[in-house]
Protein backbone atom coordinates (compact mmCIF):
# COMPACT_ATOMS: atom_id res chain seq x y z
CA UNK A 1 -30.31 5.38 12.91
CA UNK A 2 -26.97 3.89 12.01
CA UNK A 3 -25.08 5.15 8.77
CA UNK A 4 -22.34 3.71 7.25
CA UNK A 5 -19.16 6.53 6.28
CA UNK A 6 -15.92 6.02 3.89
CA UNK A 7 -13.26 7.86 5.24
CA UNK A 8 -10.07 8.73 2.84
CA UNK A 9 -6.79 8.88 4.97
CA UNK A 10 -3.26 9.64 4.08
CA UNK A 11 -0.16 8.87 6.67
CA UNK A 12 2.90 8.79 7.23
CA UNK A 13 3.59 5.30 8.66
CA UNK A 14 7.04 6.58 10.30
CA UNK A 15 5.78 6.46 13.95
CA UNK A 16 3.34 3.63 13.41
CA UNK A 17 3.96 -0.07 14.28
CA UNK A 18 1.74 -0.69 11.03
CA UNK A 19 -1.98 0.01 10.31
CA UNK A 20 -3.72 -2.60 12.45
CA UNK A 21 -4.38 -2.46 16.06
CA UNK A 22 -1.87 -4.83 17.92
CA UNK A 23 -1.40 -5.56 21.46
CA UNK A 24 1.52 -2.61 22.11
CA UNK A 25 2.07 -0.07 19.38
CA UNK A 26 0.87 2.87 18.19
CA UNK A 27 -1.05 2.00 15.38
CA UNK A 28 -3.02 4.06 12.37
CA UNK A 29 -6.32 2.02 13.38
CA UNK A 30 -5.76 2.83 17.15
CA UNK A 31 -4.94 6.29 16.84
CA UNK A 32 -8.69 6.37 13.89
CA UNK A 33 -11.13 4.37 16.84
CA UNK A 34 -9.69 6.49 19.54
CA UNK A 35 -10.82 9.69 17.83
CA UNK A 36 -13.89 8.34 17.24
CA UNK A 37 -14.97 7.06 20.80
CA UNK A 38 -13.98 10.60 21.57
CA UNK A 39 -16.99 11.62 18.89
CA UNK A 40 -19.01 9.23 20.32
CA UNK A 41 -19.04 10.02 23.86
CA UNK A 42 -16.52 6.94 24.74
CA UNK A 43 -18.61 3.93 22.77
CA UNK A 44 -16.30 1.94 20.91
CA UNK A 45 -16.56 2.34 16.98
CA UNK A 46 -14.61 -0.24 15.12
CA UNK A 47 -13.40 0.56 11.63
CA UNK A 48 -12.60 -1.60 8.59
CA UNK A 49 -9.93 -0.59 5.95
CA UNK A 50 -8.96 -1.56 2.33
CA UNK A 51 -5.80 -3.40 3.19
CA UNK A 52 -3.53 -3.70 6.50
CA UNK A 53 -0.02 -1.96 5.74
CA UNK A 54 3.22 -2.52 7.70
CA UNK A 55 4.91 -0.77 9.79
CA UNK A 56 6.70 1.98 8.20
CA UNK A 57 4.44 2.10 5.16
CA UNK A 58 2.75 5.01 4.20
CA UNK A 59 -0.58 6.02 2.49
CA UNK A 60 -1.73 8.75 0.19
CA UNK A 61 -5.30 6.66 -0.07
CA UNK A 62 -6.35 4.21 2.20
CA UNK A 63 -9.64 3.74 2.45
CA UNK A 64 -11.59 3.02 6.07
CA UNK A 65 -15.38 2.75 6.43
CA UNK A 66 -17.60 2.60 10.01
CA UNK A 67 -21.06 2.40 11.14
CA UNK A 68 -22.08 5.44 13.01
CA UNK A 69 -25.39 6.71 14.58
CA UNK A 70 -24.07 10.30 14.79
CA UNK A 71 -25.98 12.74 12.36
CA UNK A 72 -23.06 14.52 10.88
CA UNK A 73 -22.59 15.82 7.49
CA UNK A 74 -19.64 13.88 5.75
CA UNK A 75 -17.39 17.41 5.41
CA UNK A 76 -17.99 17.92 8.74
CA UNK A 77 -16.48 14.29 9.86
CA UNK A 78 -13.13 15.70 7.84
CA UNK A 79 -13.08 18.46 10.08
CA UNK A 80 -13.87 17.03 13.71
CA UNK A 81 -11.67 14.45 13.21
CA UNK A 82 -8.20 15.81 11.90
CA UNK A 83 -9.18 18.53 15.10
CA UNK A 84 -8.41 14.70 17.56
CA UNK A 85 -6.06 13.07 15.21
CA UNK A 86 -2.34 13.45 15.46
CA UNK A 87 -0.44 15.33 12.76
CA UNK A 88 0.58 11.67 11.18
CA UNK A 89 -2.57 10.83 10.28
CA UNK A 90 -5.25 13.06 8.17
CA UNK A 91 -8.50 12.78 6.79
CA UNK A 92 -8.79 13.52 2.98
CA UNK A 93 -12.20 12.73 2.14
CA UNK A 94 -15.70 11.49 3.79
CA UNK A 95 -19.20 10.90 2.48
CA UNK A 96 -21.75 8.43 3.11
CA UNK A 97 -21.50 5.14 1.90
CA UNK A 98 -24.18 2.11 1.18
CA UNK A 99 -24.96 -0.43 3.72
CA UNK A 100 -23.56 -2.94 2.27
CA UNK A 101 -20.05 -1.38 1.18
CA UNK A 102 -17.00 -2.65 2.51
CA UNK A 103 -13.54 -0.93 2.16
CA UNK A 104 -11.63 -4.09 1.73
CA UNK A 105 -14.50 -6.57 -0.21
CA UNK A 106 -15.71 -3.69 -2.04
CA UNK A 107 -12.38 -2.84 -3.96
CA UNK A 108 -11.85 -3.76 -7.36
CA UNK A 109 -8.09 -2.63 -6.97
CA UNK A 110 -5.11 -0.97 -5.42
CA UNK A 111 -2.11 1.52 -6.82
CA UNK A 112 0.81 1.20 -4.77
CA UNK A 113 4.12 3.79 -5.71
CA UNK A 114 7.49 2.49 -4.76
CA UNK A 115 10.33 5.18 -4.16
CA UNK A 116 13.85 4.37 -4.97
CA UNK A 117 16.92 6.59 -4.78
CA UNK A 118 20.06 5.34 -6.14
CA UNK A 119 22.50 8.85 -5.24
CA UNK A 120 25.65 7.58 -3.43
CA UNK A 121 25.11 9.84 0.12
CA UNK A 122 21.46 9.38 -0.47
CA UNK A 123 19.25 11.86 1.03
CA UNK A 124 18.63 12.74 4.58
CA UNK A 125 15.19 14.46 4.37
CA UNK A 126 14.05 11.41 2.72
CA UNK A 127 15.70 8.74 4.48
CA UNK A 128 12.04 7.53 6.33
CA UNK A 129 10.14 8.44 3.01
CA UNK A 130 12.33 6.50 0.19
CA UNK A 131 14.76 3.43 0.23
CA UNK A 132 18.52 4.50 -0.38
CA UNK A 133 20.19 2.02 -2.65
CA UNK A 134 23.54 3.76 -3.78
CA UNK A 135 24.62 1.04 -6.39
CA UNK A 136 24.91 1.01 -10.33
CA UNK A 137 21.70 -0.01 -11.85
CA UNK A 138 20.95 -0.42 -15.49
CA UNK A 139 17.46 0.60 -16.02
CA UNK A 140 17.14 -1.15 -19.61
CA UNK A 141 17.09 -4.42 -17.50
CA UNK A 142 14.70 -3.30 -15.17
CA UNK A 143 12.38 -2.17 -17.75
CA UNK A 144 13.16 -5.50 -19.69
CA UNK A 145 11.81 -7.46 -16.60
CA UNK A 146 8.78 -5.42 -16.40
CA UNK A 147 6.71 -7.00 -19.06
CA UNK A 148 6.73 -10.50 -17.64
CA UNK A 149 4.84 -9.47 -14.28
CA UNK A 150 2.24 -8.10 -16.01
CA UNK A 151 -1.32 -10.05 -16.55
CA UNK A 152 -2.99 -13.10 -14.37
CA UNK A 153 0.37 -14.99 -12.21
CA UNK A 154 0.33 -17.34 -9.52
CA UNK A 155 2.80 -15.00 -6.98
CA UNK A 156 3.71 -17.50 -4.51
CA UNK A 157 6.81 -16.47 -5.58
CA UNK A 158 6.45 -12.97 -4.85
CA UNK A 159 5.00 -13.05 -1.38
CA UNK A 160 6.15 -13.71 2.35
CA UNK A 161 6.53 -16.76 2.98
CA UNK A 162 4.36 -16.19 6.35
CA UNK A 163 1.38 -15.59 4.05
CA UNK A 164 -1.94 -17.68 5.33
CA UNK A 165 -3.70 -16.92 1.84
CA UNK A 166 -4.31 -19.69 -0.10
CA UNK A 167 -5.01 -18.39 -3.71
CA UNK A 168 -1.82 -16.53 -4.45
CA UNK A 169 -3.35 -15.76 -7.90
CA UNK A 170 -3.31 -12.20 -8.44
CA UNK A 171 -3.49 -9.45 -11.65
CA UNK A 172 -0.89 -7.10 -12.39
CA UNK A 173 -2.27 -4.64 -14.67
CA UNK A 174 0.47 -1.75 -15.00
CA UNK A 175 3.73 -1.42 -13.66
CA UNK A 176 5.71 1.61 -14.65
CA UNK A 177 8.93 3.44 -13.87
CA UNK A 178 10.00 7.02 -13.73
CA UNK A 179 13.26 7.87 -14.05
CA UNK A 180 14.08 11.62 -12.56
CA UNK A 181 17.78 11.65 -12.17
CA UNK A 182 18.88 9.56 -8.98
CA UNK A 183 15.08 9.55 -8.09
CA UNK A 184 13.34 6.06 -9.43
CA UNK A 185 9.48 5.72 -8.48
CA UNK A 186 7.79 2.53 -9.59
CA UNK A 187 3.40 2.40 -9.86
CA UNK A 188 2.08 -0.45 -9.97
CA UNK A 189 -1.81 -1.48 -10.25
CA UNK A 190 -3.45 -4.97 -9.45
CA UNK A 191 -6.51 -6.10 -8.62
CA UNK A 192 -5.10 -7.17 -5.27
CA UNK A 193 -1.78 -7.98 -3.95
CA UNK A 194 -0.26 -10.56 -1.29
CA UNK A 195 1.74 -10.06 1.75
CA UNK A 196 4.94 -7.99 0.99
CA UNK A 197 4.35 -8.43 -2.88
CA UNK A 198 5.17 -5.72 -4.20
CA UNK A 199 8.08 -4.81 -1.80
CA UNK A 200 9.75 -8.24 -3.23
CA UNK A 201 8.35 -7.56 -6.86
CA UNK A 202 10.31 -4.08 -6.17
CA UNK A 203 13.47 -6.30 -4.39
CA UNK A 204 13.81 -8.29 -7.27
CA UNK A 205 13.54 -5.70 -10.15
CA UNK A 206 16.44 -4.06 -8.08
CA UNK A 207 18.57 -7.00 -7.99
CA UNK A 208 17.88 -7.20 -11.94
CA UNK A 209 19.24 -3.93 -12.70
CA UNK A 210 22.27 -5.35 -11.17
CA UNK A 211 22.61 -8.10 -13.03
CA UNK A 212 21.85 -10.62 -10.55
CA UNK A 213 18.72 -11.97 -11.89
CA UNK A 214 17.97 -11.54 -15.94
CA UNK A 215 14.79 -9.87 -17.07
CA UNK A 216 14.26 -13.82 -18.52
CA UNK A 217 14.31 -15.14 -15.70
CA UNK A 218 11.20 -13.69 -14.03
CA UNK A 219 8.53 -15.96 -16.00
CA UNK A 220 10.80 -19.13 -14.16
CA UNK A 221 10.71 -17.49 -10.77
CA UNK A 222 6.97 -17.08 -11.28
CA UNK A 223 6.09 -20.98 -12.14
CA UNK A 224 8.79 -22.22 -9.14
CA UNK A 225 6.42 -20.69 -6.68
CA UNK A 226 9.40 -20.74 -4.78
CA UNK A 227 9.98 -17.65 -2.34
CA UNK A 228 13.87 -18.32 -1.76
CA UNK A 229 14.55 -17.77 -5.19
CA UNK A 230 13.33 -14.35 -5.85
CA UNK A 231 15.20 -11.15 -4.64
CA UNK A 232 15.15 -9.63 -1.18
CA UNK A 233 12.65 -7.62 0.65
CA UNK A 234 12.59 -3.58 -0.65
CA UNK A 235 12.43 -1.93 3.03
CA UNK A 236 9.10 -1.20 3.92
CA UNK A 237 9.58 3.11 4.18
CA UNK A 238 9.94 3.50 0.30
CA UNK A 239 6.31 2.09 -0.14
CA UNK A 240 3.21 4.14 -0.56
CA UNK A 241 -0.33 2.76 -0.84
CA UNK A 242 -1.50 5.50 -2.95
CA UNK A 243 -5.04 4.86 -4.36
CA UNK A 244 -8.29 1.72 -3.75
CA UNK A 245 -10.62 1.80 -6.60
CA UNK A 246 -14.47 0.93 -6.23
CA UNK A 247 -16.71 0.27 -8.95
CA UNK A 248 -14.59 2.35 -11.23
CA UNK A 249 -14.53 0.08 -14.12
CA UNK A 250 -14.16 1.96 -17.26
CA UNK A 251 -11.44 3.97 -15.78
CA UNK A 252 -9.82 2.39 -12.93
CA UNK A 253 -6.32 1.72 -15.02
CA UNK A 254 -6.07 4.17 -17.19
């Protein structure tokens, strides 16, 4: 009898050519299926995840699900599989999900943590784990901007050109800053979010703080739906998916 299981996963998308299984590359999908036709006696067992990330990205809580016909106790699937997977990659979580869940249709939302460090030599035991940008930035104009990304916006904007999604409509429902001495981590929740959004959300609330673009600006970036005026690509290291919420409606942004 086939059961469906949601697998939790954190990684560290240093050594990873992104999450999705390409044609050469180690991969966070590749590295999830090989461990599991391993389990599974050398059948193939295809897995699904919330979101694809790119390569360098890391994740504190993606979300994977997969059919199996293998009667094993969800704690036990934590166990056999960080035994096979590399260090990289570890399982967090695993129970038994309903047929009809999906990790990526099923999610009401995503949390995704940006890490920024402004110090002038930066930080060599967190040079693949946050972006270095050693310039002068005034966080009253970042914090300014903030405000006008929030709610229901048409990110065309905001999103890589390359992108083959149509409706680039998208909620923002938090986006917050900590400030920790040179140490700047942004949060920000949605109920979904385009290809390299929030790395150019992230790029252009940088370029604010240095008075490039003004906080009053963003609402007319937003209605050009114009990708070559917003501000550049944040590198892909400092980004963290961090949480997928299911069905978690009364609670899902607080």
């Amino acid at each position: 009898m086939m059961k469906r299981y949601k697998l939790t996963i954190s990684y560290d998308g240093t050594g990873f050519a992104g999450y999705q299984i390409q044609p050469a590359g180690r991969t966070v999908q590749g590295e999830i299926e090989r461990c599991l036709s391993v389990m599974h006696k050398g059948g193939t067992v295809p897995v699904s995840a919330s979101g694809r990330t790119d390569a360098g990205v890391h994740a504190r809580g993606q979300v994977l699900h997969f059919d199996s016909s293998l009667a094993i106790e969800p704690k036990r699937w934590i166990k056999a599989l960080n035994a096979l997977l590399p260090a990289d990659i570890r399982v967090l979580m695993a129970e038994e999900a309903e047929s009809g869940f999906h990790s990526r249709f099923s999610a009401e939302g995503k949390e995704y943590v940006y890490k920024v460090n402004t110090s002038l030599q930066g930080d060599v035991f967190q040079r693949n784990y946050t972006c270095h940008f050693p310039y002068v930035i005034n966080a009253d104009l970042v914090q300014d901007a903030i405000p006008h990304f929030l709610g229901t916006h048409d990110f065309t904007s905001f999103c890589s050109a390359r992108s083959e999604v149509e409706d680039k409509i998208r909620t923002i429902t938090s986006l917050d800053l900590d400030i920790d001495g040179d140490d700047w981590t942004f949060t920000i929740r949605g109920n979904g979010f385009l290809y390299n959004m929030v790395r150019i959300i992230i790029g252009t609330l940088l370029e604010v703080g240095q008075g490039k673009i003004a906080p009053a600006d963003i609402p007319v970036l937003l209605k050009a739906k114009d990708r070559t005026k917003t501000g550049k690509t944040a590198p892909a290291h400092g980004l963290y998916l961090n949480r997928v919420f299911y069905g978690q409606i009364e609670d899902k942004y607080s």
